[in-house]
C-alpha atoms as a PDB file:
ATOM      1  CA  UNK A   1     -17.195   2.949 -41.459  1.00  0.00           C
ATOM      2  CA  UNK A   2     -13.994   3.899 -39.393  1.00  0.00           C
ATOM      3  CA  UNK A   3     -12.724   0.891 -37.233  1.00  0.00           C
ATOM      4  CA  UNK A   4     -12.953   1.181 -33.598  1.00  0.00           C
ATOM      5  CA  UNK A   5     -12.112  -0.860 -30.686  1.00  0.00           C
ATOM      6  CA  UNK A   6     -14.178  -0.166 -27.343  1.00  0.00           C
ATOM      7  CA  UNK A   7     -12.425   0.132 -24.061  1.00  0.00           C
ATOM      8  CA  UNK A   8     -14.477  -0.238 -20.731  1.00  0.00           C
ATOM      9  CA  UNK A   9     -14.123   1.529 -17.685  1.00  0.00           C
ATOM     10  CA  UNK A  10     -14.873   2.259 -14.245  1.00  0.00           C
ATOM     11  CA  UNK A  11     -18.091   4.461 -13.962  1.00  0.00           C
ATOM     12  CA  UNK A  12     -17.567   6.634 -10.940  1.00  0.00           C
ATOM     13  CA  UNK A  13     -14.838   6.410  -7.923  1.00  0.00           C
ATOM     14  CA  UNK A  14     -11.553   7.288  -7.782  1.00  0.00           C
ATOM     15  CA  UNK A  15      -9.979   3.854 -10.361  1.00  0.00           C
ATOM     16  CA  UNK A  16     -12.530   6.017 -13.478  1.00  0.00           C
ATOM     17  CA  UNK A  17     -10.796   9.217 -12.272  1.00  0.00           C
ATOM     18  CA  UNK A  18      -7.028   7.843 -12.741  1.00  0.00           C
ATOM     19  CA  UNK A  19      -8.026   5.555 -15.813  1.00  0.00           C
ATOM     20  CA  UNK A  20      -9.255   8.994 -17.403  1.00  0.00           C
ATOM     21  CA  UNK A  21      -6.642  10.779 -15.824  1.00  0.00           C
ATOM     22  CA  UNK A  22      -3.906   8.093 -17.852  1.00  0.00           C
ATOM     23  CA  UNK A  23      -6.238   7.927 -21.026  1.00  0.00           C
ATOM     24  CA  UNK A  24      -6.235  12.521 -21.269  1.00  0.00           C
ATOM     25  CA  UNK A  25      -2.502  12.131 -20.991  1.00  0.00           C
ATOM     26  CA  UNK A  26      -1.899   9.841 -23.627  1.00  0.00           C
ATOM     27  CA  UNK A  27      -3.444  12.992 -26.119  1.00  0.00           C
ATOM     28  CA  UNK A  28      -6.474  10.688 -26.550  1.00  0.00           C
ATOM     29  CA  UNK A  29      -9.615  13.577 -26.218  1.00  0.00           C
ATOM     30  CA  UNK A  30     -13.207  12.651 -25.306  1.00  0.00           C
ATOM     31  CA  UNK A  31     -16.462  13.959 -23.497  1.00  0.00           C
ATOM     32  CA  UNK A  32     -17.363  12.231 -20.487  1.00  0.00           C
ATOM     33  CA  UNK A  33     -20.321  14.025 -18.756  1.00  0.00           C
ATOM     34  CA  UNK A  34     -22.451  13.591 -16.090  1.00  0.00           C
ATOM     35  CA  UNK A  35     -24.184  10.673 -16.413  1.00  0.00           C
ATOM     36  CA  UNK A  36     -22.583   9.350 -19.699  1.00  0.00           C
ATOM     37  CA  UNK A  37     -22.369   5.471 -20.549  1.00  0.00           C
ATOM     38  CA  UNK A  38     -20.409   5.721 -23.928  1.00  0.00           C
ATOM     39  CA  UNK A  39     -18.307   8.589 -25.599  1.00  0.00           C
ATOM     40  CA  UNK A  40     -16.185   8.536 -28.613  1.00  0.00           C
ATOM     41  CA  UNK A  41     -12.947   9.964 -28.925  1.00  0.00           C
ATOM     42  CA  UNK A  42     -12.697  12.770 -31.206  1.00  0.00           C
ATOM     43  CA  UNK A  43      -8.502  11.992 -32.424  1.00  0.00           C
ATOM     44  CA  UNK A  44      -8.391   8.091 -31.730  1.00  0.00           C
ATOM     45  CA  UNK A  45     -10.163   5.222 -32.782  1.00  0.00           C
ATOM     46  CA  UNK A  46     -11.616   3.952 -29.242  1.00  0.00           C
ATOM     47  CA  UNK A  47     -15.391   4.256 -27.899  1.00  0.00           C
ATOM     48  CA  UNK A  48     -15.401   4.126 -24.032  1.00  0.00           C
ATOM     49  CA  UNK A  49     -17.785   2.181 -22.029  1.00  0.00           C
ATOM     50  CA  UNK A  50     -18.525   3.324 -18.499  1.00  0.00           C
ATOM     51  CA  UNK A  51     -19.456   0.651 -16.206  1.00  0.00           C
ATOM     52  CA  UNK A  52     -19.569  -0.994 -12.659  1.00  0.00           C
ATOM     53  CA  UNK A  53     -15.851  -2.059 -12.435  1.00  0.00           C
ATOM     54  CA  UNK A  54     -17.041  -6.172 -11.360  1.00  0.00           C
ATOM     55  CA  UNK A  55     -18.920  -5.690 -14.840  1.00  0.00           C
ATOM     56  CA  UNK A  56     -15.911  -5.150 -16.486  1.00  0.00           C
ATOM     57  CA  UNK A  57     -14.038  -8.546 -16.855  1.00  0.00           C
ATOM     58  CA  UNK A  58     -17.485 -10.582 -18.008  1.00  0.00           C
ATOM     59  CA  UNK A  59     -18.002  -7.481 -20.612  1.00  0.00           C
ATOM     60  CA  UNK A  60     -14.118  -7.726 -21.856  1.00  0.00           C
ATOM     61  CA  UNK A  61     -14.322 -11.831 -22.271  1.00  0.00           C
ATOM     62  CA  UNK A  62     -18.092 -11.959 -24.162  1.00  0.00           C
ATOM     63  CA  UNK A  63     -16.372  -9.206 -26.923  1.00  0.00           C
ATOM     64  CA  UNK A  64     -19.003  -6.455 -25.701  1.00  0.00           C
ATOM     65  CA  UNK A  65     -15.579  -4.497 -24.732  1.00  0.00           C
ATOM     66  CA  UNK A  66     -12.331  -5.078 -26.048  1.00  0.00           C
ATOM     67  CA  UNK A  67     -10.162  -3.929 -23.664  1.00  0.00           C
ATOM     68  CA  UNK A  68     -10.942  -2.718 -20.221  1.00  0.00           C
ATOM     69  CA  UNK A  69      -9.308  -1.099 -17.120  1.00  0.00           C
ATOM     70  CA  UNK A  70     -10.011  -2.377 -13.973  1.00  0.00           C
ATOM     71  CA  UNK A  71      -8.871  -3.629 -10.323  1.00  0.00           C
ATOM     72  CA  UNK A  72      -6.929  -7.133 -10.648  1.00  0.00           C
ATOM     73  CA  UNK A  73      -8.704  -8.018  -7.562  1.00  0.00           C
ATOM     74  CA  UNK A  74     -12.126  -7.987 -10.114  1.00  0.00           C
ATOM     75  CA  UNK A  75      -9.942  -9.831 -12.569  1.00  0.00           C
ATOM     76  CA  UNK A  76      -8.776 -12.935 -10.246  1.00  0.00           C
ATOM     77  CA  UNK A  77     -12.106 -12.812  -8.721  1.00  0.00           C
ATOM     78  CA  UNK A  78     -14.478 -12.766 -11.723  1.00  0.00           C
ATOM     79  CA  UNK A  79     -12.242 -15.244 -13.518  1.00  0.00           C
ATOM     80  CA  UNK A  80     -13.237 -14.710 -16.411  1.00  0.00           C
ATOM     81  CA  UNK A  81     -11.190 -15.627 -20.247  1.00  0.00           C
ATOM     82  CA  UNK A  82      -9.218 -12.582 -20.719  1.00  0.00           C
ATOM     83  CA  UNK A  83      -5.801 -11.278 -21.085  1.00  0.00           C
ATOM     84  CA  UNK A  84      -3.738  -9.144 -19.029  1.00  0.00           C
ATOM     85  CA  UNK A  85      -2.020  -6.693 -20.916  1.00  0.00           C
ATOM     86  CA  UNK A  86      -0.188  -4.348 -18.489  1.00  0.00           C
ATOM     87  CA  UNK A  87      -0.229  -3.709 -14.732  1.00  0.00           C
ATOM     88  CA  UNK A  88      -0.932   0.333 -14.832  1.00  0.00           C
ATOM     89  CA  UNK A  89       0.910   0.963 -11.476  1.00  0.00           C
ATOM     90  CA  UNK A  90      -2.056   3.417 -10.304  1.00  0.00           C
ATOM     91  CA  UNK A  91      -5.026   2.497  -7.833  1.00  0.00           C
ATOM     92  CA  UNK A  92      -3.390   0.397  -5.909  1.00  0.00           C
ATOM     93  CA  UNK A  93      -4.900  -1.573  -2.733  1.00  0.00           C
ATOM     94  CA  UNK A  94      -5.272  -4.499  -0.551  1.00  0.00           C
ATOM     95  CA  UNK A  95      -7.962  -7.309   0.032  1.00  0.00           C
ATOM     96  CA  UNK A  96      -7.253  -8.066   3.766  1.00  0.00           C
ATOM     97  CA  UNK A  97      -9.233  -9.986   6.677  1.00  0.00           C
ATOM     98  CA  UNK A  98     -10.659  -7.919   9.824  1.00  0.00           C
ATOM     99  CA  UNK A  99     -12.186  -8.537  13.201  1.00  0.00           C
ATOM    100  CA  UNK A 100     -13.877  -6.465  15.304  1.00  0.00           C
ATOM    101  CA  UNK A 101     -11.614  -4.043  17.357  1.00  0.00           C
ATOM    102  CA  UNK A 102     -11.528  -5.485  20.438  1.00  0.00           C
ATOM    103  CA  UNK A 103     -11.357  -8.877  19.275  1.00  0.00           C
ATOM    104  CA  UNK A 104      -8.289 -10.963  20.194  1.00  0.00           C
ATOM    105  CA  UNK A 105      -6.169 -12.263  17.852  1.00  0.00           C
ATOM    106  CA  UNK A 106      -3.457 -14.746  17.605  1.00  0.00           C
ATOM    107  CA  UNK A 107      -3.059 -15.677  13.870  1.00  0.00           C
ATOM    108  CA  UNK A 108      -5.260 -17.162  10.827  1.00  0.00           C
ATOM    109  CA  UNK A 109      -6.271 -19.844  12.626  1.00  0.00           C
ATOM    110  CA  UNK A 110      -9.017 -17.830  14.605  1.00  0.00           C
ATOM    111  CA  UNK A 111     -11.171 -17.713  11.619  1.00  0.00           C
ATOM    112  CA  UNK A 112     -11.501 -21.525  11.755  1.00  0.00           C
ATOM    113  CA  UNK A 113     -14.862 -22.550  11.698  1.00  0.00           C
ATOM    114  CA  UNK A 114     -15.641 -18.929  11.634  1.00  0.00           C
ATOM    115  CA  UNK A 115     -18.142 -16.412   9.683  1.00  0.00           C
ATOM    116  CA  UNK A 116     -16.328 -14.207   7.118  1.00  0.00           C
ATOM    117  CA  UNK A 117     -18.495 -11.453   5.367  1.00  0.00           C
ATOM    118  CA  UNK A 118     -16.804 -10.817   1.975  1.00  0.00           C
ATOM    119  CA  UNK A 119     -17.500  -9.545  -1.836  1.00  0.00           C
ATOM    120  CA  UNK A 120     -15.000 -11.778  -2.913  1.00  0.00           C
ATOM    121  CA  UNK A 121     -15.519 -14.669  -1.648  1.00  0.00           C
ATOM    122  CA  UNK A 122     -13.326 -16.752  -4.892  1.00  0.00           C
ATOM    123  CA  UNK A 123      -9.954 -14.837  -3.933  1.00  0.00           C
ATOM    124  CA  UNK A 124     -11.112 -15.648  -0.105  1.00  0.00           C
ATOM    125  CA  UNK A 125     -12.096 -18.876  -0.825  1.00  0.00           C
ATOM    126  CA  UNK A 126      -8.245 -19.782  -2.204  1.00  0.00           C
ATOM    127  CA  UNK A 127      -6.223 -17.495   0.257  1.00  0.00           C
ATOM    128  CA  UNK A 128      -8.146 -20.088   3.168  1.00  0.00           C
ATOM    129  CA  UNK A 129      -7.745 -23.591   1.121  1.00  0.00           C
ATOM    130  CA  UNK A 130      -3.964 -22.062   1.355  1.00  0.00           C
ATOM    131  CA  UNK A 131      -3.723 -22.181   4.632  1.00  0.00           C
ATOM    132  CA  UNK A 132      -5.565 -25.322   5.266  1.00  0.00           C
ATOM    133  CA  UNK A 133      -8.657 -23.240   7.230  1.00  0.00           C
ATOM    134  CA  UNK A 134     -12.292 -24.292   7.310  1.00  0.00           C
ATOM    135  CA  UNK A 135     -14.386 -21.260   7.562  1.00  0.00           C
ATOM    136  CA  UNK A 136     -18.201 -20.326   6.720  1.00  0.00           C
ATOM    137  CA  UNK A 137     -18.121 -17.712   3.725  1.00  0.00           C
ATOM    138  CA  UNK A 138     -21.151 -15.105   3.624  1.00  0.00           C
ATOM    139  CA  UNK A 139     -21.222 -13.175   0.059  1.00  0.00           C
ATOM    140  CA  UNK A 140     -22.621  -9.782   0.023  1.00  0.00           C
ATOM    141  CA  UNK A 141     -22.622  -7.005  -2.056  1.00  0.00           C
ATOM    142  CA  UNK A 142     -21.620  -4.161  -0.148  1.00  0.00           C
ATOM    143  CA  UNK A 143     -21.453  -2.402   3.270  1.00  0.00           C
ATOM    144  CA  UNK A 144     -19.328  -5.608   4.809  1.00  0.00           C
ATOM    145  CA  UNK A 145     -18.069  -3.728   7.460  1.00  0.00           C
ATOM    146  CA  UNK A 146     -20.947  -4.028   9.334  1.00  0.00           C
ATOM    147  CA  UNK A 147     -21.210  -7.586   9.408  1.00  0.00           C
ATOM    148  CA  UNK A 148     -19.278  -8.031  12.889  1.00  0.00           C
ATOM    149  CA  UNK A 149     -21.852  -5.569  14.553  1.00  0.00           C
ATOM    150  CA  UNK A 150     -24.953  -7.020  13.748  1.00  0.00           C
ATOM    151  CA  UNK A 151     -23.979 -10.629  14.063  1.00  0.00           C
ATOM    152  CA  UNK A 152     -23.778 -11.956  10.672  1.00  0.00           C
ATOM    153  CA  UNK A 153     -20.228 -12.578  10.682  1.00  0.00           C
ATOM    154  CA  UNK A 154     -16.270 -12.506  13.315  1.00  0.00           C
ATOM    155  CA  UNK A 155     -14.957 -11.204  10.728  1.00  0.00           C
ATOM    156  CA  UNK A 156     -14.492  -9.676   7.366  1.00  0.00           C
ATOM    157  CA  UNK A 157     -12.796 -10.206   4.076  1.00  0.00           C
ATOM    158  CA  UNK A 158     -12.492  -6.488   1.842  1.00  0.00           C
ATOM    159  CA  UNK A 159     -10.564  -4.171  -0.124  1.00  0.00           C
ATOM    160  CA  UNK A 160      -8.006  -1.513   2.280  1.00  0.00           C
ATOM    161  CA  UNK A 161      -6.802   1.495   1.141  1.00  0.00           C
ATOM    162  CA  UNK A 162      -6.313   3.958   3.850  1.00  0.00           C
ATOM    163  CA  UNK A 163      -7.953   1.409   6.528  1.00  0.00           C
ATOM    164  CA  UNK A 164      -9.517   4.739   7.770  1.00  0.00           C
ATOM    165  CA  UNK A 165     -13.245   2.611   6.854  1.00  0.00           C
ATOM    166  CA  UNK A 166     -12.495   0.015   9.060  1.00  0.00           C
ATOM    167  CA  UNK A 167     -11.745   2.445  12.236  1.00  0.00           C
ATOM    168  CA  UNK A 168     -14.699   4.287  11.572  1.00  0.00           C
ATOM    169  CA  UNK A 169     -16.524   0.839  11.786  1.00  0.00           C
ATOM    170  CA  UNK A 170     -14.794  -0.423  14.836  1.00  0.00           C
ATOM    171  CA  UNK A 171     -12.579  -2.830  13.197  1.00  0.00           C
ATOM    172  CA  UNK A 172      -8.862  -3.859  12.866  1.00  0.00           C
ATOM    173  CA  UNK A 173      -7.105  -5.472   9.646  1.00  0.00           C
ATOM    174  CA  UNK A 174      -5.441  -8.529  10.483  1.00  0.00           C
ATOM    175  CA  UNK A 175      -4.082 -10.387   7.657  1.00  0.00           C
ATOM    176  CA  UNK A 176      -3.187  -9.045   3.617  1.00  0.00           C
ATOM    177  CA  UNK A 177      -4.198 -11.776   1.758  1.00  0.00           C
ATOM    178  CA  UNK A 178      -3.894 -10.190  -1.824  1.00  0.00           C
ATOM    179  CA  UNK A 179      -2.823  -7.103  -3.312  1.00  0.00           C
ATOM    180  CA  UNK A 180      -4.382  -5.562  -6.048  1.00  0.00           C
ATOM    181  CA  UNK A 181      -3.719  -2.111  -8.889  1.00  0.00           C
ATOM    182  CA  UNK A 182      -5.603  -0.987 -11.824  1.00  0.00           C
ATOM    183  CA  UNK A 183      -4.390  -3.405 -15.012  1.00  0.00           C
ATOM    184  CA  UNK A 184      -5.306  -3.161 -18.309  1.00  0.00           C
ATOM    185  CA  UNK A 185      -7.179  -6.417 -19.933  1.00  0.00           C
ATOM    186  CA  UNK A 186      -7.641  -7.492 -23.539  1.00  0.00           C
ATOM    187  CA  UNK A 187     -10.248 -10.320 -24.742  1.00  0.00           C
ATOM    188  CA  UNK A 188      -8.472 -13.293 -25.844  1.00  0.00           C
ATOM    189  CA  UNK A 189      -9.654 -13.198 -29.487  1.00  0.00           C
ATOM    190  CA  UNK A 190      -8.778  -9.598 -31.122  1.00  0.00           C
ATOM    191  CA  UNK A 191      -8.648  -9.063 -34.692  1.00  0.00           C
ATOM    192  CA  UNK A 192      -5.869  -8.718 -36.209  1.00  0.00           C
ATOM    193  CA  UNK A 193      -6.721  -5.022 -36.968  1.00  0.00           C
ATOM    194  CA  UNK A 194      -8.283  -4.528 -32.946  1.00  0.00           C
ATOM    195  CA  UNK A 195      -4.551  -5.623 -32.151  1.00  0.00           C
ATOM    196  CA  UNK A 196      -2.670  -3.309 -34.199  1.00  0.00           C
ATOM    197  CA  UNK A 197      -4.773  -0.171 -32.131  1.00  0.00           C
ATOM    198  CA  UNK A 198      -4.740  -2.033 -29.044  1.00  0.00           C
ATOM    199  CA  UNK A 199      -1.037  -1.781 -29.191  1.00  0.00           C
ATOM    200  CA  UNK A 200      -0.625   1.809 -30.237  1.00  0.00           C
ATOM    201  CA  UNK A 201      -2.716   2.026 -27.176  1.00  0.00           C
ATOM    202  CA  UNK A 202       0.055   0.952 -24.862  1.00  0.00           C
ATOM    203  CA  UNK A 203       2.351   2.440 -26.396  1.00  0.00           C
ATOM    204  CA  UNK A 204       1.180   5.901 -25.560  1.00  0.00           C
ATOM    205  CA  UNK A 205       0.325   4.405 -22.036  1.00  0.00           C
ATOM    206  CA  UNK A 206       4.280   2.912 -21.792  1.00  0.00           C
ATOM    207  CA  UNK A 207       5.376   6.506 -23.191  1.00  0.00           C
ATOM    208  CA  UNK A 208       3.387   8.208 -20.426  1.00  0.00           C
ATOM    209  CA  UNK A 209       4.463   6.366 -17.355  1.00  0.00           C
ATOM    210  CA  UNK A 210       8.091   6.351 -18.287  1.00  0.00           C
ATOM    211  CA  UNK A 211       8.296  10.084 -18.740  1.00  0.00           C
ATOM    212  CA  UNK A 212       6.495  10.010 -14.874  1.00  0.00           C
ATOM    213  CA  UNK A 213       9.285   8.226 -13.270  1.00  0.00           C
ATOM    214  CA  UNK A 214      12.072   9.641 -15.091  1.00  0.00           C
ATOM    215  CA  UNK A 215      13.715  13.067 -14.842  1.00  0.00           C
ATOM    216  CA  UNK A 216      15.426  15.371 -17.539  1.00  0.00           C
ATOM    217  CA  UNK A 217      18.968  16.273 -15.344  1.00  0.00           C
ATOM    218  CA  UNK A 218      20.761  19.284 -16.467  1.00  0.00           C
ATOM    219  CA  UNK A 219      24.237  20.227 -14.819  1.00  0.00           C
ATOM    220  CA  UNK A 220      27.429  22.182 -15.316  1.00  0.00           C
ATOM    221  CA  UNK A 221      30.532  20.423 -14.406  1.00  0.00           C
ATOM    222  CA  UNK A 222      34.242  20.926 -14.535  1.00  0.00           C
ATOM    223  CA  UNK A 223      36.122  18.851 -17.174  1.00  0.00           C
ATOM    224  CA  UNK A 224      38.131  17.034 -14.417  1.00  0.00           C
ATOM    225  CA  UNK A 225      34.726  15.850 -13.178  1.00  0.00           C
ATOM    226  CA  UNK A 226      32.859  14.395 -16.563  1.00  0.00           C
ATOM    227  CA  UNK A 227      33.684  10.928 -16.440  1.00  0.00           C
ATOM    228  CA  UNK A 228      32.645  10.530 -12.440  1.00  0.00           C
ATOM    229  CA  UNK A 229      29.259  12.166 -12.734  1.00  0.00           C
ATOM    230  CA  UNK A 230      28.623  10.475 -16.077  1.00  0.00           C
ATOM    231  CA  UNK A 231      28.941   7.370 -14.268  1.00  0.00           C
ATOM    232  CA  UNK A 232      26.364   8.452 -12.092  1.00  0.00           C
ATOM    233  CA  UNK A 233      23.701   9.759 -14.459  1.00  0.00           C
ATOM    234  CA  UNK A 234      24.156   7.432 -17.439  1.00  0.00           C
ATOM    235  CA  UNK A 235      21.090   7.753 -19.545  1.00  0.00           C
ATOM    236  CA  UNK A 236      19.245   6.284 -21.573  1.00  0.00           C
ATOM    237  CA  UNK A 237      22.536   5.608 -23.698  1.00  0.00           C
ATOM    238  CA  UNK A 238      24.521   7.796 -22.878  1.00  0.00           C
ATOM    239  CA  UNK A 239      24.702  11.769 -21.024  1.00  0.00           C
ATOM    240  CA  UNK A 240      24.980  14.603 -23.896  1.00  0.00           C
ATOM    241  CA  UNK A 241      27.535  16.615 -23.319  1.00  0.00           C
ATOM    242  CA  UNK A 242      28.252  20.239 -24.124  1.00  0.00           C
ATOM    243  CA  UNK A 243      30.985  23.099 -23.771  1.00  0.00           C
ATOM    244  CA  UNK A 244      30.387  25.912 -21.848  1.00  0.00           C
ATOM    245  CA  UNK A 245      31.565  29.329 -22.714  1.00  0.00           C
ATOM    246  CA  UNK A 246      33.719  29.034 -19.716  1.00  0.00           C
ATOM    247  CA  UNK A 247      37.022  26.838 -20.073  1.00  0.00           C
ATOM    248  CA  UNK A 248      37.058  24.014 -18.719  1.00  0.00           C
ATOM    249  CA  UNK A 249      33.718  23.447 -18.128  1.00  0.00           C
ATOM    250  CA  UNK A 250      30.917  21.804 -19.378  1.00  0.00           C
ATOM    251  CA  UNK A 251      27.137  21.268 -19.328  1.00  0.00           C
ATOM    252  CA  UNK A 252      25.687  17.544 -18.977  1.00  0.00           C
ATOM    253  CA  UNK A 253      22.222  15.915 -19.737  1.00  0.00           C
ATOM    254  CA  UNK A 254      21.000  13.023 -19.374  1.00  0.00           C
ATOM    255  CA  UNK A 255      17.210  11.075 -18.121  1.00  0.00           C
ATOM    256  CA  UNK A 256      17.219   9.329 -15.206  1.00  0.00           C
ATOM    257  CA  UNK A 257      14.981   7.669 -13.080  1.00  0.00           C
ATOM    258  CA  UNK A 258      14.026   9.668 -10.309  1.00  0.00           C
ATOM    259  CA  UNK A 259      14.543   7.800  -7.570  1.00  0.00           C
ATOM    260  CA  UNK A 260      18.294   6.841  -8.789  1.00  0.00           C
ATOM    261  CA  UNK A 261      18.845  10.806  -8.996  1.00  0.00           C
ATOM    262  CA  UNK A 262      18.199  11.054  -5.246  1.00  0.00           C
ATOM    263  CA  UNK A 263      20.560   8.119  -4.424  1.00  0.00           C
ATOM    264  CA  UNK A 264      23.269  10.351  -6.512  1.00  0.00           C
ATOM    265  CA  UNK A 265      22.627  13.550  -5.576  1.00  0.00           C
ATOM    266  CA  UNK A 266      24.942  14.289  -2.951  1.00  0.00           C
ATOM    267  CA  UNK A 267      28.105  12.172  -5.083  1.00  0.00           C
ATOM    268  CA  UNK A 268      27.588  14.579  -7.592  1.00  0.00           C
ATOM    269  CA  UNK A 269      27.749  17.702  -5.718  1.00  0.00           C
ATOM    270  CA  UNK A 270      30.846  16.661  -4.148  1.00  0.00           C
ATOM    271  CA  UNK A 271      32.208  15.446  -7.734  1.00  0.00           C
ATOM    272  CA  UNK A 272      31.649  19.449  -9.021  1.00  0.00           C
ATOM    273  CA  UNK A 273      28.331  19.197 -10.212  1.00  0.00           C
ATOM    274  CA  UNK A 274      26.757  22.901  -9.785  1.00  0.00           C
ATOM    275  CA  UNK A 275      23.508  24.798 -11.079  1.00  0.00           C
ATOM    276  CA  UNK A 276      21.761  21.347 -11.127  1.00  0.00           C
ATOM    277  CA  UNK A 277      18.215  21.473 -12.839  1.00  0.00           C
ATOM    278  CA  UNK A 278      15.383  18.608 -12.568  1.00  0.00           C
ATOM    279  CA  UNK A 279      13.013  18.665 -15.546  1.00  0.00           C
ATOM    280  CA  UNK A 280      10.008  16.402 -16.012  1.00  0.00           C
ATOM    281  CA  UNK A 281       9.347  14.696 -18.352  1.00  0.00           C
ATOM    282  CA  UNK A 282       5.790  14.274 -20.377  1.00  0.00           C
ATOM    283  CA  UNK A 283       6.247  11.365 -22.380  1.00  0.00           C
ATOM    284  CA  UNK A 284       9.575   9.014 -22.729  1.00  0.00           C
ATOM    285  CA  UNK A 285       9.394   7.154 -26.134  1.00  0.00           C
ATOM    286  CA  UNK A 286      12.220   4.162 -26.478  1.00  0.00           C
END
């Protein structure tokens, strides 16, 4: 019997779509249709498991899963025995305190001996011992926001992307109190063998995600010029470099990270950089 490791993930909503999203572009294929709790890959040894993403931590740390993607918010808050492998960068948001719209506001200290409406009431729970407050912590499930209008609660404790949900429900965000991205966990007690794929795993995800912020530069320069603009675009190790069929001229590559190229861009036009091309990159492998 081939040896598999199982990897849990969000169900539905939009952490599944960019945890598939990662997974298709690390060449790993699979059939996840409508309605679908478990699929196999067809080219890699991983069954996925498609659950309710505050499932996912308990399912990782029993051994049901063996690795999982999920929020770090349901990691800190579920606090459960497993590993954190790699912060994936993608699905990022924000657990932050509201109040009603209209409600005035000087600080943290208005939620003393307060009502707070929150689904996670452990990462609450530590964010107020921080800050020495004494407040009255309702848990429930869903729909928080509209725990202000019907009395249950001054404020609320959730998870902020946009903050266009709060609006909507009359409310204002008044304090961050943790910030939160997809990660990818482990349980603490792998095989040696469960390992091994794990790891080939992140490799492809590492491979992936480099190749995303990094850029393939292409440029002709005068000979004069070469040693200036390779200081700017270094590489990797260092910039290839190539005649051209015109004298005195030649044709330099090199990866860089995007962001750097944009800092540079404008030093090496005016060092003789011309016909300047910006490549992506699919995967980066170091």
């Amino acid at each position: 019997m081939e040896q598999i490791i199982r990897i849990a993930v969000q169900k539905s909503g939009r952490l599944s779509d960019d945890s598939l999203s990662l997974i298709k572009e690390c060449g790993i294929k699979f059939y996840n249709g409508t309605g679908k709790l478990k699929s196999t890959s067809t080219n890699f040894p991983i069954e996925f498991l498609f659950l309710r993403d505050d499932d996912i931590p308990g399912y990782v740390a029993d051994g049901v899963a063996d690795l999982g993607i999920v929020g770090q918010n349901e990691v800190v808050e579920k606090d459960k025995n497993v590993t954190t492998m790699k912060a994936l960068g993608f699905s990022k948001c924000r657990l932050s305190l509201a109040v009603a719209k209209g409600q005035e506001y000087n600080g943290v200290e208005f939620f003393e001996g307060k009502n707070i409406a929150t689904s996670y009431p452990k990462i609450l729970g530590d964010y107020l011992k921080s800050q020495n407050i004494n407040a009255d912590i309702h848990e429930i499930s869903g729909s928080v926001e509209i725990a202000p209008s019907i009395g249950l609660a001054e404020g609320i404790c959730d998870i902020v992307s946009s903050g266009s949900t709060l609006m909507m429900n009359g409310l204002k965000e008044v304090e961050e109190i943790f910030k939160s991205e997809a990660v990818l966990i482990a349980n603490n007690n792998l095989s040696d063998w469960k390992k091994e794929i794990a790891e080939k795993l992140l490799f492809r995800i590492n491979a992936v995600q480099k190749g995303k912020s990094n850029k393939y530069v292409l440029l002709n320069a005068p000979n004069a010029s070469i040693e200036k603009i390779t200081s700017l675009i270094p590489g990797m190790r260092s910039p290839t470099i190539l005649p051209l069929a015109q004298e005195g001229w030649s044709s330099v590559h090199s990866v860089l990270n995007e962001d750097q190229f944009w800092e540079n861009i404008e030093e090496l036009r005016a060092a003789g950089a011309e016909g300047i091309l910006v490549v992506p990159i699919e995967k980066m492998i170091l």
